[in-house]
PDB file of N, CA and C in Angstrom:
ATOM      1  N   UNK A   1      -9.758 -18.838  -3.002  1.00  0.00           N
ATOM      2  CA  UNK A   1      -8.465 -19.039  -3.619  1.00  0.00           C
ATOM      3  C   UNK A   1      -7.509 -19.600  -2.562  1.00  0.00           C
ATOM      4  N   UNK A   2      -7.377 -20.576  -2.686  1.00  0.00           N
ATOM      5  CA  UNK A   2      -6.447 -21.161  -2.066  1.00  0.00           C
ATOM      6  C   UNK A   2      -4.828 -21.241  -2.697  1.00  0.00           C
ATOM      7  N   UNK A   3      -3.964 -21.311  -1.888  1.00  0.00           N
ATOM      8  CA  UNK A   3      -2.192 -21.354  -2.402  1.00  0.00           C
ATOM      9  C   UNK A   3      -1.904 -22.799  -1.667  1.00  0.00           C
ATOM     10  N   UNK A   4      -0.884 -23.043  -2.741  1.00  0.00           N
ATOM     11  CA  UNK A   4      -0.534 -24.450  -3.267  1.00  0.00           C
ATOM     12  C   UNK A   4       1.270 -23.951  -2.295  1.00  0.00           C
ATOM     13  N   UNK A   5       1.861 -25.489  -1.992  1.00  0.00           N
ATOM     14  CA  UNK A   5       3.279 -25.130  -1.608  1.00  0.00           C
ATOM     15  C   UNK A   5       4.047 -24.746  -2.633  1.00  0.00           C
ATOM     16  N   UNK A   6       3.809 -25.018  -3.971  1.00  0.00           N
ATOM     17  CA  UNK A   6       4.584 -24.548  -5.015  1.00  0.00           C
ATOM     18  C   UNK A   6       4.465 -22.743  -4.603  1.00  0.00           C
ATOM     19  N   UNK A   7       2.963 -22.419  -4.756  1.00  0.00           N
ATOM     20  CA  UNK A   7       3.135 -21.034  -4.783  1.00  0.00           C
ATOM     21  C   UNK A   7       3.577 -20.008  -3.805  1.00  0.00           C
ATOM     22  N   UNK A   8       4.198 -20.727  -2.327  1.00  0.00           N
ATOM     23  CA  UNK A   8       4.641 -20.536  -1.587  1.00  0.00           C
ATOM     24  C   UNK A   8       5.909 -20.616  -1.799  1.00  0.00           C
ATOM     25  N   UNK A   9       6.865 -21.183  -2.563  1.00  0.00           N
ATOM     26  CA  UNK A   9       8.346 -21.915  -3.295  1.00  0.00           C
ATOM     27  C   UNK A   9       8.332 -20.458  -3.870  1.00  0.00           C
ATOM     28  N   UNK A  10       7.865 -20.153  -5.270  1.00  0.00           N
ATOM     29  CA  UNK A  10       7.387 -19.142  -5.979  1.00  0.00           C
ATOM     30  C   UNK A  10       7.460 -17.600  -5.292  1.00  0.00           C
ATOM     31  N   UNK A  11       6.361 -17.711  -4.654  1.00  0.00           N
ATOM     32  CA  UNK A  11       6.326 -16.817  -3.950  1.00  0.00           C
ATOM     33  C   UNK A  11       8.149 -16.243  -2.686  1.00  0.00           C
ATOM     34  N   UNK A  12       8.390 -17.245  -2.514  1.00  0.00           N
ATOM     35  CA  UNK A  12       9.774 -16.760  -1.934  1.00  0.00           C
ATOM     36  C   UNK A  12      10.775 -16.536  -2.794  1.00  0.00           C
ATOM     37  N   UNK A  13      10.735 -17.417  -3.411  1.00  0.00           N
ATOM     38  CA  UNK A  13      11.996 -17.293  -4.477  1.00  0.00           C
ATOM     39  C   UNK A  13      11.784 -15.441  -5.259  1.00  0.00           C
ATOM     40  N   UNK A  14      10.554 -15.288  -5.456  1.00  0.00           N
ATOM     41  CA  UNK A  14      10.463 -13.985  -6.276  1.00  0.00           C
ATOM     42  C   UNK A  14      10.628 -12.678  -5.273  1.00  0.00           C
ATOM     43  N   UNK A  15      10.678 -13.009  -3.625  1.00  0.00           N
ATOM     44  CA  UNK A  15      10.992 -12.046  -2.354  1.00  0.00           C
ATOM     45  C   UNK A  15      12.505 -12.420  -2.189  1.00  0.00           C
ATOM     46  N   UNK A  16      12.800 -13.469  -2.567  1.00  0.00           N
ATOM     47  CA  UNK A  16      14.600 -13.827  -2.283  1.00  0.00           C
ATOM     48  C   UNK A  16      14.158 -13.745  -0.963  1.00  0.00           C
ATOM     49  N   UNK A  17      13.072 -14.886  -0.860  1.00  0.00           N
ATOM     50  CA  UNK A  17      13.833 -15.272   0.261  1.00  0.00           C
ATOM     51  C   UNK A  17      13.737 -16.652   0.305  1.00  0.00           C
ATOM     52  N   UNK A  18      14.613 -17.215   1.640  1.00  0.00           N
ATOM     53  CA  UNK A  18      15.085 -18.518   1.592  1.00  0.00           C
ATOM     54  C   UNK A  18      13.831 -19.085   2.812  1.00  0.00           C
ATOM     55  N   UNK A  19      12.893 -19.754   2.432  1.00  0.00           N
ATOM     56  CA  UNK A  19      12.063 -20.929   3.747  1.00  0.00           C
ATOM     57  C   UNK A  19      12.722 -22.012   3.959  1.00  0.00           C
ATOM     58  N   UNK A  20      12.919 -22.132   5.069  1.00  0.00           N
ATOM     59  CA  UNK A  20      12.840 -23.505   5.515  1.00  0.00           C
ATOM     60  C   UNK A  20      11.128 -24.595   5.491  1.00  0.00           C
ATOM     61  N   UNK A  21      11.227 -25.686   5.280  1.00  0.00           N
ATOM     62  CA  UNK A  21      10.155 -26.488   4.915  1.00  0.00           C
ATOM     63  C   UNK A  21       8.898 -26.370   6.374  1.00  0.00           C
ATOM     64  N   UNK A  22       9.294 -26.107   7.669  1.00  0.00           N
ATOM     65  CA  UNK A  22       8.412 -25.744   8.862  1.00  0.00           C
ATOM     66  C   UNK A  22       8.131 -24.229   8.272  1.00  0.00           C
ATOM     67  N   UNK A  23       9.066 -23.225   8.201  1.00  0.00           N
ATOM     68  CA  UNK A  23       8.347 -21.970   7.840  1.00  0.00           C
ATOM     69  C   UNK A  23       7.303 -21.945   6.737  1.00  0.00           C
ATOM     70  N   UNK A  24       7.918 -22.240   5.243  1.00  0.00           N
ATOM     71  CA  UNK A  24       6.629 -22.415   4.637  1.00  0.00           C
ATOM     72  C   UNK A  24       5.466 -22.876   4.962  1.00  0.00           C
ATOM     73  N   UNK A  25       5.347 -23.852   5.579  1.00  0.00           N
ATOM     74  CA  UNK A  25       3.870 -24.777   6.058  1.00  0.00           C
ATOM     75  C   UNK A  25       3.388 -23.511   6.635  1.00  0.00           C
ATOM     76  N   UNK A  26       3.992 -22.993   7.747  1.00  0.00           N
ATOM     77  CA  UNK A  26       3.307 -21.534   8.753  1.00  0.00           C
ATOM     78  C   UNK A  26       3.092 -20.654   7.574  1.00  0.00           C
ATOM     79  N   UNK A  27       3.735 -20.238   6.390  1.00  0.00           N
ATOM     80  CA  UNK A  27       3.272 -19.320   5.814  1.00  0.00           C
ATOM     81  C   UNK A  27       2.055 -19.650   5.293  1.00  0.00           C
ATOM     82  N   UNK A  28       2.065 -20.967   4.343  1.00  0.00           N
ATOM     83  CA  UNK A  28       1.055 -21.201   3.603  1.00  0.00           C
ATOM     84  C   UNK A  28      -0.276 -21.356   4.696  1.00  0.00           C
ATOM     85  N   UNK A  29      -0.097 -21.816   5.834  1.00  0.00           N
ATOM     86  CA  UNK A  29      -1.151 -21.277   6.025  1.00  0.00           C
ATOM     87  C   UNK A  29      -1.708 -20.270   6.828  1.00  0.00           C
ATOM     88  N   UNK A  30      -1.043 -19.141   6.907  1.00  0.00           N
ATOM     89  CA  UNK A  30      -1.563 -18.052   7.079  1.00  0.00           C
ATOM     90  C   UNK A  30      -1.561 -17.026   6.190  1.00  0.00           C
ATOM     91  N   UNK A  31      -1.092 -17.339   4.624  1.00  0.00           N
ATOM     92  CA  UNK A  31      -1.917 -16.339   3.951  1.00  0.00           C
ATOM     93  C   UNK A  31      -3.241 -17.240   3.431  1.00  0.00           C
ATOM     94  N   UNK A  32      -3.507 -18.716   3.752  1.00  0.00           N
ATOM     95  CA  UNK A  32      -4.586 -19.200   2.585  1.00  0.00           C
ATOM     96  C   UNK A  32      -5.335 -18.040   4.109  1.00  0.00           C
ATOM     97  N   UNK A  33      -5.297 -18.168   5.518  1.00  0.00           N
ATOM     98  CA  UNK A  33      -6.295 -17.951   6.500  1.00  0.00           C
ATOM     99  C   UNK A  33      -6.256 -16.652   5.615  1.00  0.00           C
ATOM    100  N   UNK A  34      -5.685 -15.642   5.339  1.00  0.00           N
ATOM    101  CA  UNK A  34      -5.626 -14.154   5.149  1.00  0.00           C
ATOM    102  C   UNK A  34      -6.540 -14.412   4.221  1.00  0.00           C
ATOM    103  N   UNK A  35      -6.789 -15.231   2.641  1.00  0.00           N
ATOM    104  CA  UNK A  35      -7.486 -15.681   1.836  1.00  0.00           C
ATOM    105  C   UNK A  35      -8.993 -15.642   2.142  1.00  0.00           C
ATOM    106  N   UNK A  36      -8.884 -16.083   2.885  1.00  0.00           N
ATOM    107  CA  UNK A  36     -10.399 -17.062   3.945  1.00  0.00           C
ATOM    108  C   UNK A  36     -11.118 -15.753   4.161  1.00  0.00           C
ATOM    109  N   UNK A  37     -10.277 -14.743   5.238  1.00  0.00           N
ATOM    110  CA  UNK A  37     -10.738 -13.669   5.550  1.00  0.00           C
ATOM    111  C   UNK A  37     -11.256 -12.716   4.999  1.00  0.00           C
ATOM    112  N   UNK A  38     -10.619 -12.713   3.524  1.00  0.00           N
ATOM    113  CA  UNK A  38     -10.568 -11.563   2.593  1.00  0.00           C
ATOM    114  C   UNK A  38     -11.898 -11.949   1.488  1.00  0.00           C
ATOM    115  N   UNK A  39     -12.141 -13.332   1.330  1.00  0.00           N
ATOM    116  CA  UNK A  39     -13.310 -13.813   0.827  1.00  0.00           C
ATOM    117  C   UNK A  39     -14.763 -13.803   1.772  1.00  0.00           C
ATOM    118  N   UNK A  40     -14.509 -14.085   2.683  1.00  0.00           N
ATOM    119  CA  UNK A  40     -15.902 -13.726   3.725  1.00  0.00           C
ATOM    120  C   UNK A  40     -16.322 -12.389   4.050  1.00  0.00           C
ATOM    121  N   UNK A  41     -15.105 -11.550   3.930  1.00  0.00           N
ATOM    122  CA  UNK A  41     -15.420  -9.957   3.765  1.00  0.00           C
ATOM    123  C   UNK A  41     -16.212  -9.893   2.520  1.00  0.00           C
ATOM    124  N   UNK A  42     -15.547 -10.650   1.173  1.00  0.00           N
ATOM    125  CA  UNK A  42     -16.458 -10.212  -0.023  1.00  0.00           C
ATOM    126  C   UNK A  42     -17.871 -10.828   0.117  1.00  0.00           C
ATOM    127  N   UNK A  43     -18.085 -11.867   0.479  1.00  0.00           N
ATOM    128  CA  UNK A  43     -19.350 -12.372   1.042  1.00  0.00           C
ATOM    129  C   UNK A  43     -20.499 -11.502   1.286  1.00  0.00           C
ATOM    130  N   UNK A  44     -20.030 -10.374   2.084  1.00  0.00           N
ATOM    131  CA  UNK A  44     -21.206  -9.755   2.758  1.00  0.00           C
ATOM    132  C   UNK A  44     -21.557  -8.472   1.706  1.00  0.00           C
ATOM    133  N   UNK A  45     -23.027  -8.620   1.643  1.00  0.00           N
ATOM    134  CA  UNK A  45     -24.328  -7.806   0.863  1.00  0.00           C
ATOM    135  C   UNK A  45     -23.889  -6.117   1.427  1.00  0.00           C
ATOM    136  N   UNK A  46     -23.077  -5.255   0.278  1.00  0.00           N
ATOM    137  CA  UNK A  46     -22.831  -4.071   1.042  1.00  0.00           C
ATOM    138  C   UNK A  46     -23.954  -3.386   0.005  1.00  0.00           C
ATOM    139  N   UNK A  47     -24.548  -3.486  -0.466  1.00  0.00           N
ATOM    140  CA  UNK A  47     -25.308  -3.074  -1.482  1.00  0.00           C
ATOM    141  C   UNK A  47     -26.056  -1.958  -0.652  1.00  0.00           C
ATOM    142  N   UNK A  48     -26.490  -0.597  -0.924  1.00  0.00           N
ATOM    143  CA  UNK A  48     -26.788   0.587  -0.256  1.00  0.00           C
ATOM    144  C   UNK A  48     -26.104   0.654   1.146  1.00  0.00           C
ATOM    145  N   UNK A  49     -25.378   0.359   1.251  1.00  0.00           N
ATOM    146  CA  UNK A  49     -24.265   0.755   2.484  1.00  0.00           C
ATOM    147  C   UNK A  49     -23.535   2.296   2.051  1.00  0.00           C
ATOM    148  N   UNK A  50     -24.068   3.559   2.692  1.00  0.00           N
ATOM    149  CA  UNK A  50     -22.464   4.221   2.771  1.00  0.00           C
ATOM    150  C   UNK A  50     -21.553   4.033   3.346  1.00  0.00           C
ATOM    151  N   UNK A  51     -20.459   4.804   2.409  1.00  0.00           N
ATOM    152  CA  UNK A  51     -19.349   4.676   3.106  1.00  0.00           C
ATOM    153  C   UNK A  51     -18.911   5.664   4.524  1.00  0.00           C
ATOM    154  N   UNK A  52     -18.201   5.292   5.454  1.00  0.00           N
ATOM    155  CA  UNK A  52     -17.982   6.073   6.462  1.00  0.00           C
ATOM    156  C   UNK A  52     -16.786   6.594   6.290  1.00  0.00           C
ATOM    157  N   UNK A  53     -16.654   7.642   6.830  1.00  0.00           N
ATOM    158  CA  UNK A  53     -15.791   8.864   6.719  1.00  0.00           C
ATOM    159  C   UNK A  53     -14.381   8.085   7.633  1.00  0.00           C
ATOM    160  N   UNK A  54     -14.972   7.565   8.943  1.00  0.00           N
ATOM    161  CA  UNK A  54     -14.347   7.300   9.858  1.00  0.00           C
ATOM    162  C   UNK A  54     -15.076   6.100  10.960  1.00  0.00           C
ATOM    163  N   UNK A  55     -14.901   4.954  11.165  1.00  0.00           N
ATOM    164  CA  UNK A  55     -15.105   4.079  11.661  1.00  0.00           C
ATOM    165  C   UNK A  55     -16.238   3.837  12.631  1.00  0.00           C
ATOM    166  N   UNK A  56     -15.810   5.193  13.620  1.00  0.00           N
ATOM    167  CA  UNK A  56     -16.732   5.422  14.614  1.00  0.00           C
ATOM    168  C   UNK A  56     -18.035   6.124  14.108  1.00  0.00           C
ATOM    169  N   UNK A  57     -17.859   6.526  13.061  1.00  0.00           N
ATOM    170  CA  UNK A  57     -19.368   7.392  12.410  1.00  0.00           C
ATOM    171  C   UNK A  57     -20.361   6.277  12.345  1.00  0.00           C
ATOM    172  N   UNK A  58     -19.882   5.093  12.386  1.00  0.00           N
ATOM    173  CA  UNK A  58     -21.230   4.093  12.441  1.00  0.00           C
ATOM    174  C   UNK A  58     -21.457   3.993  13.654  1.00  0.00           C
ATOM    175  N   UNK A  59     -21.107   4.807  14.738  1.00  0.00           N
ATOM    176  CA  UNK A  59     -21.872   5.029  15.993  1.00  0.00           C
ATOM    177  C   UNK A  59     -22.016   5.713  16.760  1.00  0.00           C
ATOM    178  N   UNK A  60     -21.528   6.532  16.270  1.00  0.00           N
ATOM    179  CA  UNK A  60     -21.674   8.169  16.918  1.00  0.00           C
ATOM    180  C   UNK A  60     -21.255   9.334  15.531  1.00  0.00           C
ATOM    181  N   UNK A  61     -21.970  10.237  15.912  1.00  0.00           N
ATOM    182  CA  UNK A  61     -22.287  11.559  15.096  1.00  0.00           C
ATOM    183  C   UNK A  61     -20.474  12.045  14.841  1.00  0.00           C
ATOM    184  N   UNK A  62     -19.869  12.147  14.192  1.00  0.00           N
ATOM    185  CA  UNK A  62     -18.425  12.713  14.108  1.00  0.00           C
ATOM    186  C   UNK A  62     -18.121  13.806  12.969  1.00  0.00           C
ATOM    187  N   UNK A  63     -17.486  15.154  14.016  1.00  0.00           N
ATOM    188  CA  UNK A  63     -17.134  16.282  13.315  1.00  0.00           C
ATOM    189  C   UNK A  63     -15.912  16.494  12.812  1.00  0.00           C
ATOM    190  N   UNK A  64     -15.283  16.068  11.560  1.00  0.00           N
ATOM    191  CA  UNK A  64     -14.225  15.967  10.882  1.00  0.00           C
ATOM    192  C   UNK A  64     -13.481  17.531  11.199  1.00  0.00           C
ATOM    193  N   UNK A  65     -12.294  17.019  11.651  1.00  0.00           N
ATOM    194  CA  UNK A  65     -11.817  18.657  12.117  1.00  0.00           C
ATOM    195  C   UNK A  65     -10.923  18.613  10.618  1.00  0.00           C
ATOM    196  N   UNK A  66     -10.949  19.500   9.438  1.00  0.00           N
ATOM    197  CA  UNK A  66     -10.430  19.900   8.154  1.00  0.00           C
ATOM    198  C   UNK A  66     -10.329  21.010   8.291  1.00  0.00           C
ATOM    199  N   UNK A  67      -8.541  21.263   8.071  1.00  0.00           N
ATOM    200  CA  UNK A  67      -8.500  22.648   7.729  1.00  0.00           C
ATOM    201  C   UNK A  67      -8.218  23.084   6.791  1.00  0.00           C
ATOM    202  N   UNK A  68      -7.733  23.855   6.621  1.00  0.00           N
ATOM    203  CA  UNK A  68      -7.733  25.071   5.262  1.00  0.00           C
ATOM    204  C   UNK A  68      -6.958  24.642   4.344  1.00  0.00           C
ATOM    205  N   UNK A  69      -6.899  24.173   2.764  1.00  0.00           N
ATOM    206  CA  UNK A  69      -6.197  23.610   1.951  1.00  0.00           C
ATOM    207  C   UNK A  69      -5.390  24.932   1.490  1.00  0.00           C
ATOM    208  N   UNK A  70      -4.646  25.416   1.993  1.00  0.00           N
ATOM    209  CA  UNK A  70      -4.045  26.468   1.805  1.00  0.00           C
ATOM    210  C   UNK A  70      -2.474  25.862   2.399  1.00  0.00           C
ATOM    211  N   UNK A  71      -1.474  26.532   1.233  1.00  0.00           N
ATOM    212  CA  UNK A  71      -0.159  26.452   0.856  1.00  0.00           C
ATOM    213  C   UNK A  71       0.664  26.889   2.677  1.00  0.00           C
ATOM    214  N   UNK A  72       1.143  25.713   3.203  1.00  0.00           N
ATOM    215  CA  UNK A  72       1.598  26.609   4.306  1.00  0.00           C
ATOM    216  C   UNK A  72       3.114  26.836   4.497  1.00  0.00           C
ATOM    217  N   UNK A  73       4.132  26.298   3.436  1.00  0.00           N
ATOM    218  CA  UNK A  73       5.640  26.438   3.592  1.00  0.00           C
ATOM    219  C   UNK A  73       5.762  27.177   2.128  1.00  0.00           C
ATOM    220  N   UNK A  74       6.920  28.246   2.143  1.00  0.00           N
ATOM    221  CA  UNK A  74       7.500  28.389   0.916  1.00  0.00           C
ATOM    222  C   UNK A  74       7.870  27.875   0.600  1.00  0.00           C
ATOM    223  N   UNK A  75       7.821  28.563  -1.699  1.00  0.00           N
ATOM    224  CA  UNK A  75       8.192  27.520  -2.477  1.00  0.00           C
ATOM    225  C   UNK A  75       9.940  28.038  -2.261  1.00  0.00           C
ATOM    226  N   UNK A  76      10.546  26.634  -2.099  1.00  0.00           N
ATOM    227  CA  UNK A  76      12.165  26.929  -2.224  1.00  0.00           C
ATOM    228  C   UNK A  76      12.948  26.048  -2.860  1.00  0.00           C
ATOM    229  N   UNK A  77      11.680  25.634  -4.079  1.00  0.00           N
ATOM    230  CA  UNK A  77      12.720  24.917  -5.181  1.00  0.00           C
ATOM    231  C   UNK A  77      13.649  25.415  -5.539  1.00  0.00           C
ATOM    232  N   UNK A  78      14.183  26.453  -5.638  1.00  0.00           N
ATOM    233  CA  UNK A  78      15.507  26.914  -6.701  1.00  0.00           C
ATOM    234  C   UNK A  78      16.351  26.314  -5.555  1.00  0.00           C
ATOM    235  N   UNK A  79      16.129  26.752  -4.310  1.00  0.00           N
ATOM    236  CA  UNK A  79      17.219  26.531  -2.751  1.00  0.00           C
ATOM    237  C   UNK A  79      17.434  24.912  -2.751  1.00  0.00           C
ATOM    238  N   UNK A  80      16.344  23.760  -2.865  1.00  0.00           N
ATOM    239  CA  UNK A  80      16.636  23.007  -3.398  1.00  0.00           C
ATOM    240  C   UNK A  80      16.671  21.991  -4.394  1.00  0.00           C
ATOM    241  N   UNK A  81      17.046  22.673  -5.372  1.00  0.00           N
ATOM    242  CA  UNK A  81      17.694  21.965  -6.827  1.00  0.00           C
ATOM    243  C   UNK A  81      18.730  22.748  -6.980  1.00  0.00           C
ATOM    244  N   UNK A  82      19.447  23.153  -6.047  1.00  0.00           N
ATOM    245  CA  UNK A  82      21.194  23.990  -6.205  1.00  0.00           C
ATOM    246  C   UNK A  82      22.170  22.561  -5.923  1.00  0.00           C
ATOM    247  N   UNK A  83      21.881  22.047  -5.447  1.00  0.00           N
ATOM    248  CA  UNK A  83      22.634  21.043  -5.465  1.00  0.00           C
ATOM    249  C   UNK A  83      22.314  19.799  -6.465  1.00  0.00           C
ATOM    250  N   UNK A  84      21.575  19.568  -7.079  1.00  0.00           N
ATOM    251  CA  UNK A  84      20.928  18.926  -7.614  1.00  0.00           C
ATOM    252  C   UNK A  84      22.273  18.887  -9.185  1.00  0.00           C
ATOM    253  N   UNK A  85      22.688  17.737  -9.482  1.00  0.00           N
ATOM    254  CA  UNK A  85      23.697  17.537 -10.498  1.00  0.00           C
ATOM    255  C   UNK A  85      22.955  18.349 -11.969  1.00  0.00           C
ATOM    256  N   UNK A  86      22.056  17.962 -12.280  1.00  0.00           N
ATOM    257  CA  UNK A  86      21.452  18.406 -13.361  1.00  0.00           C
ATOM    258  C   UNK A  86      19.471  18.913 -13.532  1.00  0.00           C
ATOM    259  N   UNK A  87      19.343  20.178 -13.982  1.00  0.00           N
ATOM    260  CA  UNK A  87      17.531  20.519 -13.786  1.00  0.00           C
ATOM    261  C   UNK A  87      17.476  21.444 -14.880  1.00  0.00           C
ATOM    262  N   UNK A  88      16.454  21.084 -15.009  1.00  0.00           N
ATOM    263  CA  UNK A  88      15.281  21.965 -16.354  1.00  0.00           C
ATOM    264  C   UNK A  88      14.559  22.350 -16.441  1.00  0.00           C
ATOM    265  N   UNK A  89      13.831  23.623 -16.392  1.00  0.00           N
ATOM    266  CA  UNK A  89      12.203  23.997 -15.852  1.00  0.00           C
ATOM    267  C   UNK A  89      12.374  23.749 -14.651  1.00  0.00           C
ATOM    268  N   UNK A  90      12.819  23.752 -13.586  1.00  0.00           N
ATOM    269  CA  UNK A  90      12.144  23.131 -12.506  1.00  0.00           C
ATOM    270  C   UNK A  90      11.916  21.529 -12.477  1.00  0.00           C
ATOM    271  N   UNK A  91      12.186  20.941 -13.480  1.00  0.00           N
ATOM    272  CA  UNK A  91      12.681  19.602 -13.267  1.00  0.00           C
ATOM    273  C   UNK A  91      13.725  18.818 -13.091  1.00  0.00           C
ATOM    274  N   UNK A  92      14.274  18.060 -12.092  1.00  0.00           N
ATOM    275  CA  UNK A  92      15.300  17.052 -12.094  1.00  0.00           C
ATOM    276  C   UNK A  92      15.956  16.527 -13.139  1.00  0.00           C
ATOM    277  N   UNK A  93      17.044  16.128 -13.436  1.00  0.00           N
ATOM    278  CA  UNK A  93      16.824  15.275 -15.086  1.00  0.00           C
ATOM    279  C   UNK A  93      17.674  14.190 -14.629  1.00  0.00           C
ATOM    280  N   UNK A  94      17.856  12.579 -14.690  1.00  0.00           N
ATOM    281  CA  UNK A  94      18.589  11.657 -14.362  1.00  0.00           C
ATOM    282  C   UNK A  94      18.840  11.407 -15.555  1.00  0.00           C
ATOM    283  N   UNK A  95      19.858  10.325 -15.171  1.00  0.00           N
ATOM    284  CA  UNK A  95      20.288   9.643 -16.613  1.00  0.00           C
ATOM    285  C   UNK A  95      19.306   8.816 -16.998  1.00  0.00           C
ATOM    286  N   UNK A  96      19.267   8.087 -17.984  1.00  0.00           N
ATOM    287  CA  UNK A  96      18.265   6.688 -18.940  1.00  0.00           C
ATOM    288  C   UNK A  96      18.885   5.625 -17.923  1.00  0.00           C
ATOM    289  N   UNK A  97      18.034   4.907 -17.468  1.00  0.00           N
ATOM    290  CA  UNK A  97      18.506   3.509 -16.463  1.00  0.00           C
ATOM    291  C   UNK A  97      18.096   2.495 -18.134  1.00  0.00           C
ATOM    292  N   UNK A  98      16.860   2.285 -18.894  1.00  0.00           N
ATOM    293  CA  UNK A  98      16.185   1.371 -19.072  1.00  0.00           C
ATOM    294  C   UNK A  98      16.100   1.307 -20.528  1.00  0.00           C
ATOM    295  N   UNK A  99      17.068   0.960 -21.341  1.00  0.00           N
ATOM    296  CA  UNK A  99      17.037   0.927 -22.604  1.00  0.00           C
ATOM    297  C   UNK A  99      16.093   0.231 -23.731  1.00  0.00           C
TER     298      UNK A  99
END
């Protein structure tokens, strides 16, 4: 997949932002390179590959230090949603933004 200068035009205009005609050229082509990269990654046969935990496990033995999924701060929702303009159950309530 390659990008066109339009979709570079496009592409700024929808970030607000403003290119100059040298910047775009540098952009466009370093996301088509990002493109390039991201397609030669798909390229390669991962077919019975696991996945690694952690990077280095594809070369050395690695002992994941995990600890205890256990709750470690009190709950002090009521402490904060006291300031909170408006709550329900334990929920927030805002106004409707989106009619």
């Amino acid at each position: 997949m390659a990008l066109t200068d339009q979709d570079i035009g496009r592409i700024a205009h929808l970030a607000r932002l403003e290119l100059s005609a040298d910047e775009s050229k540098r952009m466009l082509t370093r996301l088509n390179g990002f493109f390039g990269t991201v397609e030669a990654m798909c390229a390669v046969d991962t077919q019975g590959v696991e996945p690694l935990t952690q990077p280095i496990a594809a070369v050395q033995d690695v002992q994941l230090r995990l600890r205890d999924d256990v709750a470690s701060e009190p709950d002090d929702r009521a402490a904060n949603q006291r300031s909170a303009p408006a709550v329900e159950d334990g929920l927030y309530l805002v106004p409707k933004v989106i009619e």
